[in-house]
Protein backbone atom coordinates (compact mmCIF):
# COMPACT_ATOMS: atom_id res chain seq x y z
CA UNK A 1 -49.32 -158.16 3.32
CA UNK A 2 -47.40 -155.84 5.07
CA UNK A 3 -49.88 -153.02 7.45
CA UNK A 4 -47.48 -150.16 8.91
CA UNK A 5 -48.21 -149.47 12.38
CA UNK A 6 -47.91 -146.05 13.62
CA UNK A 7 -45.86 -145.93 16.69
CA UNK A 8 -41.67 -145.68 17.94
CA UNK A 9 -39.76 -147.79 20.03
CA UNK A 10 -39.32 -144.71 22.47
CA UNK A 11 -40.63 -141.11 22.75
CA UNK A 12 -44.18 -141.56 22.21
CA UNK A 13 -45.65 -141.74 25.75
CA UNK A 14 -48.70 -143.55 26.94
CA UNK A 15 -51.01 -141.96 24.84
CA UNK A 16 -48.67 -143.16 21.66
CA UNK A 17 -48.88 -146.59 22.90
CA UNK A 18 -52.43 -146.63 23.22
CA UNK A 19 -52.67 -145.44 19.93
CA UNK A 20 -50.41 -148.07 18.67
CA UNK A 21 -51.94 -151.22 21.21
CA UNK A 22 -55.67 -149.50 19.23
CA UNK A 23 -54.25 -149.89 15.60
CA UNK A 24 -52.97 -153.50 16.24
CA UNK A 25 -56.53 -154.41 17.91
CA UNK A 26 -57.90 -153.03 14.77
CA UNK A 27 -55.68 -155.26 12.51
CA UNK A 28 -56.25 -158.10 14.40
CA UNK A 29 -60.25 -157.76 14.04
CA UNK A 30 -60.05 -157.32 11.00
CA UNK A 31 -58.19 -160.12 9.58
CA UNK A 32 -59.19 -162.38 12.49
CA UNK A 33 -55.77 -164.05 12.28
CA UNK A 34 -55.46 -167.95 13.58
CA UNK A 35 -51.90 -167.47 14.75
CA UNK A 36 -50.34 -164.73 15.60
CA UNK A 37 -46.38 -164.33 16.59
CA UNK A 38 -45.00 -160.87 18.58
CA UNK A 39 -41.03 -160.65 18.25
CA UNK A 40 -39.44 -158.51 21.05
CA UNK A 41 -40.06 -157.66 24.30
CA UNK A 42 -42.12 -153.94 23.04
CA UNK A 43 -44.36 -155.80 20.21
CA UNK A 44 -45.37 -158.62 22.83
CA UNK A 45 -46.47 -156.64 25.21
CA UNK A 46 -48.42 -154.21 22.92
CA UNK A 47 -49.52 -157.16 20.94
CA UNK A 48 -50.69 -159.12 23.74
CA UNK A 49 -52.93 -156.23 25.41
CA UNK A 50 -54.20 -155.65 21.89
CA UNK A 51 -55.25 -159.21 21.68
CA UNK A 52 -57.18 -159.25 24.98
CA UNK A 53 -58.85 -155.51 23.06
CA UNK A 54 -59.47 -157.86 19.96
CA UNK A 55 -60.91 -160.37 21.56
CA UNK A 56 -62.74 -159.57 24.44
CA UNK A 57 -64.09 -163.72 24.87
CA UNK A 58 -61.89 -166.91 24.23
CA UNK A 59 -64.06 -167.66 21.12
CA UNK A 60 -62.19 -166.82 18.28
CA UNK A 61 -58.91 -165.37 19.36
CA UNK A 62 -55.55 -166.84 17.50
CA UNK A 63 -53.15 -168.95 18.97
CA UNK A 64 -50.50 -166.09 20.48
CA UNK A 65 -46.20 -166.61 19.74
CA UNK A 66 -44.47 -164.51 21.57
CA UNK A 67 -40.51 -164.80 20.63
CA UNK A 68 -38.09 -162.28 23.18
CA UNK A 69 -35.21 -162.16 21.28
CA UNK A 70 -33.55 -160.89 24.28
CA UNK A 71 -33.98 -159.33 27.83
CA UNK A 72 -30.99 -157.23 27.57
CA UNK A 73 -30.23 -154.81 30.72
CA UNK A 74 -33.78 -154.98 32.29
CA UNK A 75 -32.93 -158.63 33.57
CA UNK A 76 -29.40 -158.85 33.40
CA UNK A 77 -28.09 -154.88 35.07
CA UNK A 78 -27.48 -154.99 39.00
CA UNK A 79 -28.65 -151.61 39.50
CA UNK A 80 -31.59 -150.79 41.98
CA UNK A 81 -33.66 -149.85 38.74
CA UNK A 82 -33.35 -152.77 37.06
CA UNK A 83 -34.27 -154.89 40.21
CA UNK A 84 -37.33 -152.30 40.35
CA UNK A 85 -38.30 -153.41 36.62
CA UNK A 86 -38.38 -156.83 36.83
CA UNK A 87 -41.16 -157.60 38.89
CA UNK A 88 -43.43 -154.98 36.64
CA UNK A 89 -41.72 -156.90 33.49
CA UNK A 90 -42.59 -160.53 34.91
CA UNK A 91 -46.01 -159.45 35.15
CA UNK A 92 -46.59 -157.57 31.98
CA UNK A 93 -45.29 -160.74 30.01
CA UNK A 94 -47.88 -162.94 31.81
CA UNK A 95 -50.74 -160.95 31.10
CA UNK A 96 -49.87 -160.12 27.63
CA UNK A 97 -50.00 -164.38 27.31
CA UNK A 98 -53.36 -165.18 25.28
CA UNK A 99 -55.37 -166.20 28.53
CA UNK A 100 -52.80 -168.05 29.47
CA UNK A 101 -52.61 -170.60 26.31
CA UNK A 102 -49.96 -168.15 24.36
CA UNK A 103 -46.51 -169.82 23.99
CA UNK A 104 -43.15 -168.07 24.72
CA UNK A 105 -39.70 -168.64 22.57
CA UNK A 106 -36.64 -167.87 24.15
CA UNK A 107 -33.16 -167.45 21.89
CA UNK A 108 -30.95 -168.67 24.62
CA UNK A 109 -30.97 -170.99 28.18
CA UNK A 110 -30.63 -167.83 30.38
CA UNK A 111 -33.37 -166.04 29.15
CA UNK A 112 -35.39 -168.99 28.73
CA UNK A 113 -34.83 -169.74 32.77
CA UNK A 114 -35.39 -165.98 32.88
CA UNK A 115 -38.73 -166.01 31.93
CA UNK A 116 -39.57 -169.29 33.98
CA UNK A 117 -38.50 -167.70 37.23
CA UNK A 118 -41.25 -164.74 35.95
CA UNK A 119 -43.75 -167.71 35.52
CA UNK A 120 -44.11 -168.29 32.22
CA UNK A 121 -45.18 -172.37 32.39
CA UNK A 122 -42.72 -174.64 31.42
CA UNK A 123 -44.69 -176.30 28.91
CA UNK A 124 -45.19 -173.43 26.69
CA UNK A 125 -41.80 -172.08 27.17
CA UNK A 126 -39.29 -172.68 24.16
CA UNK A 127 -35.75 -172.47 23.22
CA UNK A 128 -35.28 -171.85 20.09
CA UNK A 129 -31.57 -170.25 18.85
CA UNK A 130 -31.41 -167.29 17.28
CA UNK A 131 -33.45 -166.33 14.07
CA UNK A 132 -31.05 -168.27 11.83
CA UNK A 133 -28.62 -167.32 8.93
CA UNK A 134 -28.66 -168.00 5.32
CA UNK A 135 -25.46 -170.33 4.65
CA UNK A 136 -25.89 -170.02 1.04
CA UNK A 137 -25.92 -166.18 0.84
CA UNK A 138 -23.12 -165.98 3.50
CA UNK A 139 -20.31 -168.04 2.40
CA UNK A 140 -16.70 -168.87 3.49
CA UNK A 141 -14.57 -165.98 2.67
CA UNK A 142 -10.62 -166.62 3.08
CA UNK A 143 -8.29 -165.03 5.41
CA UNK A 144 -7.65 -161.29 4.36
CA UNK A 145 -4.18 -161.55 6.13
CA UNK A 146 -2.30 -158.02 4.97
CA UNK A 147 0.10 -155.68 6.98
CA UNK A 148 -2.55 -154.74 8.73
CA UNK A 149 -5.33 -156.73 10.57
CA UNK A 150 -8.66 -155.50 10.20
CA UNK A 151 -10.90 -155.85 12.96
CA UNK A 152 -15.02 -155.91 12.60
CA UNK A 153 -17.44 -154.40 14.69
CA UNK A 154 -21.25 -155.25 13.46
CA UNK A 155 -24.21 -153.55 15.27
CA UNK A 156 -26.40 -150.54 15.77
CA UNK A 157 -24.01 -148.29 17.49
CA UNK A 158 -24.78 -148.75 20.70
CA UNK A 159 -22.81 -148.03 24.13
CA UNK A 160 -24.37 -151.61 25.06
CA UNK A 161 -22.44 -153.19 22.21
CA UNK A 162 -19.54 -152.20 23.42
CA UNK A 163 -18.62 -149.81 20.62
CA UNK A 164 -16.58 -147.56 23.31
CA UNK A 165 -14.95 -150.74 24.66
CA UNK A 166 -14.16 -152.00 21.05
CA UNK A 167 -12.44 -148.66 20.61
CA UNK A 168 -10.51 -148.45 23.93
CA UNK A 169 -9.20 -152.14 22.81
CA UNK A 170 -7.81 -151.06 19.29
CA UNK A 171 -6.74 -147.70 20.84
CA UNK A 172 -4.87 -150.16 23.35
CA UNK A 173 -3.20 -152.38 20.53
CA UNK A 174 -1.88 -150.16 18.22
CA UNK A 175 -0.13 -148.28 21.26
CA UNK A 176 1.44 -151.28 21.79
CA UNK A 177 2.71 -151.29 18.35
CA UNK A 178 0.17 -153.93 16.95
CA UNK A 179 -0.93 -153.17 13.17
CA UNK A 180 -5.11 -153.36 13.52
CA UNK A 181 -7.28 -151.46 12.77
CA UNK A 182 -11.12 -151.38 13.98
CA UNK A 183 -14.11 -150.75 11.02
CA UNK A 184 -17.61 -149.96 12.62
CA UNK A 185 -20.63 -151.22 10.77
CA UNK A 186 -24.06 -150.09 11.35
CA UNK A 187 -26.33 -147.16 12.10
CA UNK A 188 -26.65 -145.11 14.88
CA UNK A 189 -30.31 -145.26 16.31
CA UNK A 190 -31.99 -142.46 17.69
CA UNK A 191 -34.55 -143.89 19.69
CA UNK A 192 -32.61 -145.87 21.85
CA UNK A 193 -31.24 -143.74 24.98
CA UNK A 194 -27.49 -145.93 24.62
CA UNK A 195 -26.84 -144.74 21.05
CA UNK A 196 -23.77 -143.22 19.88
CA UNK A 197 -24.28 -139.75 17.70
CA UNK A 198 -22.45 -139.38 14.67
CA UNK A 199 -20.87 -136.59 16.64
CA UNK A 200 -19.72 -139.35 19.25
CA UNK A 201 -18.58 -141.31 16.70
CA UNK A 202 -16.62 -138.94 14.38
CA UNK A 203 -14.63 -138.06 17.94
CA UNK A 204 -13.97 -141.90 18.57
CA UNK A 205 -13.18 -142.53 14.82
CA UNK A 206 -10.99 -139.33 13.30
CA UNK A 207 -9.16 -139.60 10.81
CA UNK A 208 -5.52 -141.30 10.64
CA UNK A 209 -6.50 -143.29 14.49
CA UNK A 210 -7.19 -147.19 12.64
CA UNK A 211 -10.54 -146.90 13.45
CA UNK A 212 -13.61 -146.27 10.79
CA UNK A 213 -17.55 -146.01 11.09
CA UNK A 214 -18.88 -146.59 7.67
CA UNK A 215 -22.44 -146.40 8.84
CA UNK A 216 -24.83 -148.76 7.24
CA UNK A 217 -23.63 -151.46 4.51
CA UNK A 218 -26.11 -152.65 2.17
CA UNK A 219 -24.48 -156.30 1.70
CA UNK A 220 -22.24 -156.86 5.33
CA UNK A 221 -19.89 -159.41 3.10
CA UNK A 222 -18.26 -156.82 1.76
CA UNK A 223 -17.35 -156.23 5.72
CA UNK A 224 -15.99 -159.87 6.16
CA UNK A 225 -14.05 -159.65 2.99
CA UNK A 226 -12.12 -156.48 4.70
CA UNK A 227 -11.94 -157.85 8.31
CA UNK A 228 -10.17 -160.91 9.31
CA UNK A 229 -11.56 -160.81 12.62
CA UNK A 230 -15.27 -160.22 14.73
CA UNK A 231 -15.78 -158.90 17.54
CA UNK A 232 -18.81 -157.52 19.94
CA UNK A 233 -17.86 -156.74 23.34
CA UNK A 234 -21.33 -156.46 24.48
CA UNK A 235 -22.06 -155.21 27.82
CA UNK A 236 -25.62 -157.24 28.50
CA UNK A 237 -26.98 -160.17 27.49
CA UNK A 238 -28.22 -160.56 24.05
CA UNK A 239 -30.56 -163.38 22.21
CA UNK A 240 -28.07 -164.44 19.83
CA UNK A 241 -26.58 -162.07 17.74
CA UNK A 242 -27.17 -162.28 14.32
CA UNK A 243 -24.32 -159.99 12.95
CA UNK A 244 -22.24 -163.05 14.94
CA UNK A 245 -23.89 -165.46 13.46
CA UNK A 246 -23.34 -163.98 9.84
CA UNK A 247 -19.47 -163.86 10.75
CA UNK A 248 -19.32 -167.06 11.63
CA UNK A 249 -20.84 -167.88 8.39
CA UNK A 250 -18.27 -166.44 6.57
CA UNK A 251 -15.93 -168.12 8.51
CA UNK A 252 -14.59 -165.28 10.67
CA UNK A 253 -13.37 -165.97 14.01
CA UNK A 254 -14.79 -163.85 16.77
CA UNK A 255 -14.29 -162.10 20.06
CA UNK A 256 -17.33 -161.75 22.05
CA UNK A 257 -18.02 -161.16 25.80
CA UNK A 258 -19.05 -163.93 27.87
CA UNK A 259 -22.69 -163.13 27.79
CA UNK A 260 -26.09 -164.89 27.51
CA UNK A 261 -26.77 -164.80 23.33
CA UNK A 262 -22.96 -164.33 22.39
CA UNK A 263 -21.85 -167.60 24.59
CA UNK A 264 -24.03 -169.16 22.63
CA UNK A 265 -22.88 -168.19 19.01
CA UNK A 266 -19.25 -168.89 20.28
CA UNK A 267 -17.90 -171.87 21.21
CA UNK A 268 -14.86 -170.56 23.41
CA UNK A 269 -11.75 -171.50 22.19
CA UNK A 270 -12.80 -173.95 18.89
CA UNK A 271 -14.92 -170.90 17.35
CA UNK A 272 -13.53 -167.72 18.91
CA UNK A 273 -12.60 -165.95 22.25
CA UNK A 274 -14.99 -165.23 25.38
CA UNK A 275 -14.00 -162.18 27.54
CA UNK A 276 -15.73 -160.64 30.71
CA UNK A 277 -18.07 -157.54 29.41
CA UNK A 278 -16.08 -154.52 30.00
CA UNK A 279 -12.72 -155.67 30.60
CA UNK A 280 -10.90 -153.78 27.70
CA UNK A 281 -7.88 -155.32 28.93
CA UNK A 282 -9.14 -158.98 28.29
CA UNK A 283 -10.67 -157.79 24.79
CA UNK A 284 -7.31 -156.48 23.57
CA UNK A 285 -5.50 -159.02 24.72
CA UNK A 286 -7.89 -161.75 22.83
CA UNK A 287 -7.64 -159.67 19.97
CA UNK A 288 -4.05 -159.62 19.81
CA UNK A 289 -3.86 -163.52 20.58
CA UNK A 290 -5.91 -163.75 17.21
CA UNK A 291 -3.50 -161.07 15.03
CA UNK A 292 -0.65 -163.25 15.70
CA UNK A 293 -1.98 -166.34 15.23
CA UNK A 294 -3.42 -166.20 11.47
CA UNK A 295 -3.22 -170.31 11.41
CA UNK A 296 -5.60 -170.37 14.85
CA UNK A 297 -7.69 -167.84 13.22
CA UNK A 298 -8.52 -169.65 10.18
CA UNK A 299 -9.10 -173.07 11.94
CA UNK A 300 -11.93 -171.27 14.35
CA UNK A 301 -13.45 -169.54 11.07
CA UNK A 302 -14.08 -173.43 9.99
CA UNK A 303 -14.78 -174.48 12.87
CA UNK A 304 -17.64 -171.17 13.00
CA UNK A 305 -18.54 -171.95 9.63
CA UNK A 306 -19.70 -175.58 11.03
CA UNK A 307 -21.40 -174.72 13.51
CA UNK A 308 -23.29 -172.18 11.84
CA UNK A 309 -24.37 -174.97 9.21
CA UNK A 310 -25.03 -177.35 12.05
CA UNK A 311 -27.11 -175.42 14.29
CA UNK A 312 -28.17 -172.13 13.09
CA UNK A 313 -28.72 -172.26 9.43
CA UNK A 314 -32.40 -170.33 8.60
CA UNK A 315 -34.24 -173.91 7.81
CA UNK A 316 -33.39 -175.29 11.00
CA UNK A 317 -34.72 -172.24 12.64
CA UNK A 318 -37.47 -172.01 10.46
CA UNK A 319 -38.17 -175.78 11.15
CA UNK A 320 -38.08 -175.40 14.96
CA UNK A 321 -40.51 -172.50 14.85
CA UNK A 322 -42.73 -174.19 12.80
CA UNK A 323 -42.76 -177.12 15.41
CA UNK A 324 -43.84 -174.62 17.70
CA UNK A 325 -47.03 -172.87 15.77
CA UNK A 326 -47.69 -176.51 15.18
CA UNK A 327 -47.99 -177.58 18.65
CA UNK A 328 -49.80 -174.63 19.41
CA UNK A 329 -52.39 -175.19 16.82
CA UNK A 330 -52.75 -178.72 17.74
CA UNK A 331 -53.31 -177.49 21.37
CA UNK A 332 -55.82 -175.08 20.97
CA UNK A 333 -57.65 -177.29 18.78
CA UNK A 334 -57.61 -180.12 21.65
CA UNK A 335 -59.12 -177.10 23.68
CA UNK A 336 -62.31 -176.24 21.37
């Protein structure tokens, strides 16, 4: 049963977040849930204090999941800011833990020592990779090869994906006299402060420059039949990205900064190319090692395909997580 919740990811102030943390407690009364499981960082903090609203004693509250699918710049940025919002982050996530009893799922080792540092206990701390890709939906696509290489972008356009650098890379390469071109994938989005405008976009992506923004695809294979190779130049640490998890299903090398979450869906050098975050230099220059090399790019798209079937298909995902509401369970039974 799906129940909408009224309330954005940004813009609506504290009163639109009590509102929100109010309609959750509501929901939660109501249907008196035994587990419950909050994915990212906004919906387990707003559904941890709505918990504690719910269910004001021990008796009776659900087992609480809380799965950060990752910390992005608030952990990983240098700037005096973000060492100013960590603290206030390391203490919201504790409290929003059920009473202490709530377990924690991290999609990658850094974030996962991340949160331990913030003292989240080790014992109900767990790694779990990604959210998993269908294999069977995503399948092997050949080698586009052409005249020209196409290159894939796959994300909400975001400054912190590295859509600028992406650009700046491509820009870079066909100035050099390299046939590529660059196709952006994915919708802008409003309420987050980093996103590109269509306006941004339509001056990064004219036409006749090699580089396209087709907005929001319905089925992203038709992407990976087009482009022969992936990239996301990232700029922070991610979970792990789906979009390159989905390439590598359709066995697509990629180029991906070296990153929490994208180190992790790339295997550097057997699967695709690692590259320092914002070092457009190093991206073209990985790109271009990948354009001239169509053999090497077709052994890492197997080699991606592999590992997406060995370690991040959806029912080992789905297995892991239900190891996890298991254990919980089991736990707060051994508690009553």
């Amino acid at each position: 049963m799906l129940r909408p919740i009224g309330w954005r990811r940004r813009g609506d102030g504290l009163l639109g977040a009590g509102r929100a943390i109010a309609e959750i407690a509501r929901v939660y009364r109501a249907e008196r849930p035994s587990l419950v499981h909050h994915i990212a960082l906004k919906p387990v903090l707003f559904g941890g204090v709505a918990l504690r609203l719910a269910f004001a004693g021990a008796q009776g509250a659900p087992v609480a999941i809380d799965s950060i699918v990752g910390l992005g710049s608030g952990f990983s940025a240098a700037s005096l800011a973000a060492r100013l919002r960590r603290p206030a982050l390391g203490v919201a996530l504790r409290l929003a833990q059920d009473r202490g009893h709530g377990w924690v799922i991290a999609q990658n080792p850094e974030d996962r020592d991340a949160l331990a540092r913030l003292g989240i206990p080790a014992p109900h701390l767990a790694l779990i990779r990604g959210s998993g890709v269908d294999c069977r939906h995503f399948r092997p696509l050949s080698d586009p090869g052409g005249a020209i290489i196409t290159v894939a972008l796959v994300a909400r356009m975001l400054r912190d994906k590295g859509v600028p650098d992406a650009v700046a890379a491509i820009r870079l390469l066909r100035g050099r006299g390299l046939h590529v071109q660059l196709l952006l994938a994915g919708p802008t989005d409003p309420d987050n402060r980093g996103s590109l405008t269509a306006e941004n976009l339509a001056l990064l992506a004219p036409a006749g420059s090699g580089i396209e923004w087709i907005g929001s695809v319905a089925d992203i294979r038709a992407v990976w039949r087009r482009a022969a190779i992936a990239v996301l130049p990232s700029t922070y640490g991610e979970g792990v990205p789906k979009a390159l998890l989905e390439a590598a299903a359709c066995a697509r090398p990629i180029v991906a900064s070296d990153v929490p979450g994208c180190r992790e869906a790339v295997r550097r050098g057997e699967t695709g190319l690692l590259v320092p975050p914002r070092d457009i230099g190093a991206l073209a220059d990985a790109i271009a090692a990948l354009i001239g090399d169509p053999a090497r790019r077709v052994a890492m798209g197997r080699a991606g395909r592999k590992l997406a079937e060995r370690e991040f298909a959806e029912e080992i995902v789905a297995g892991e997580t239900l190891a996890v509401y298991n254990a919980a369970l089991r736990e707060q039974a051994a508690l009553q």
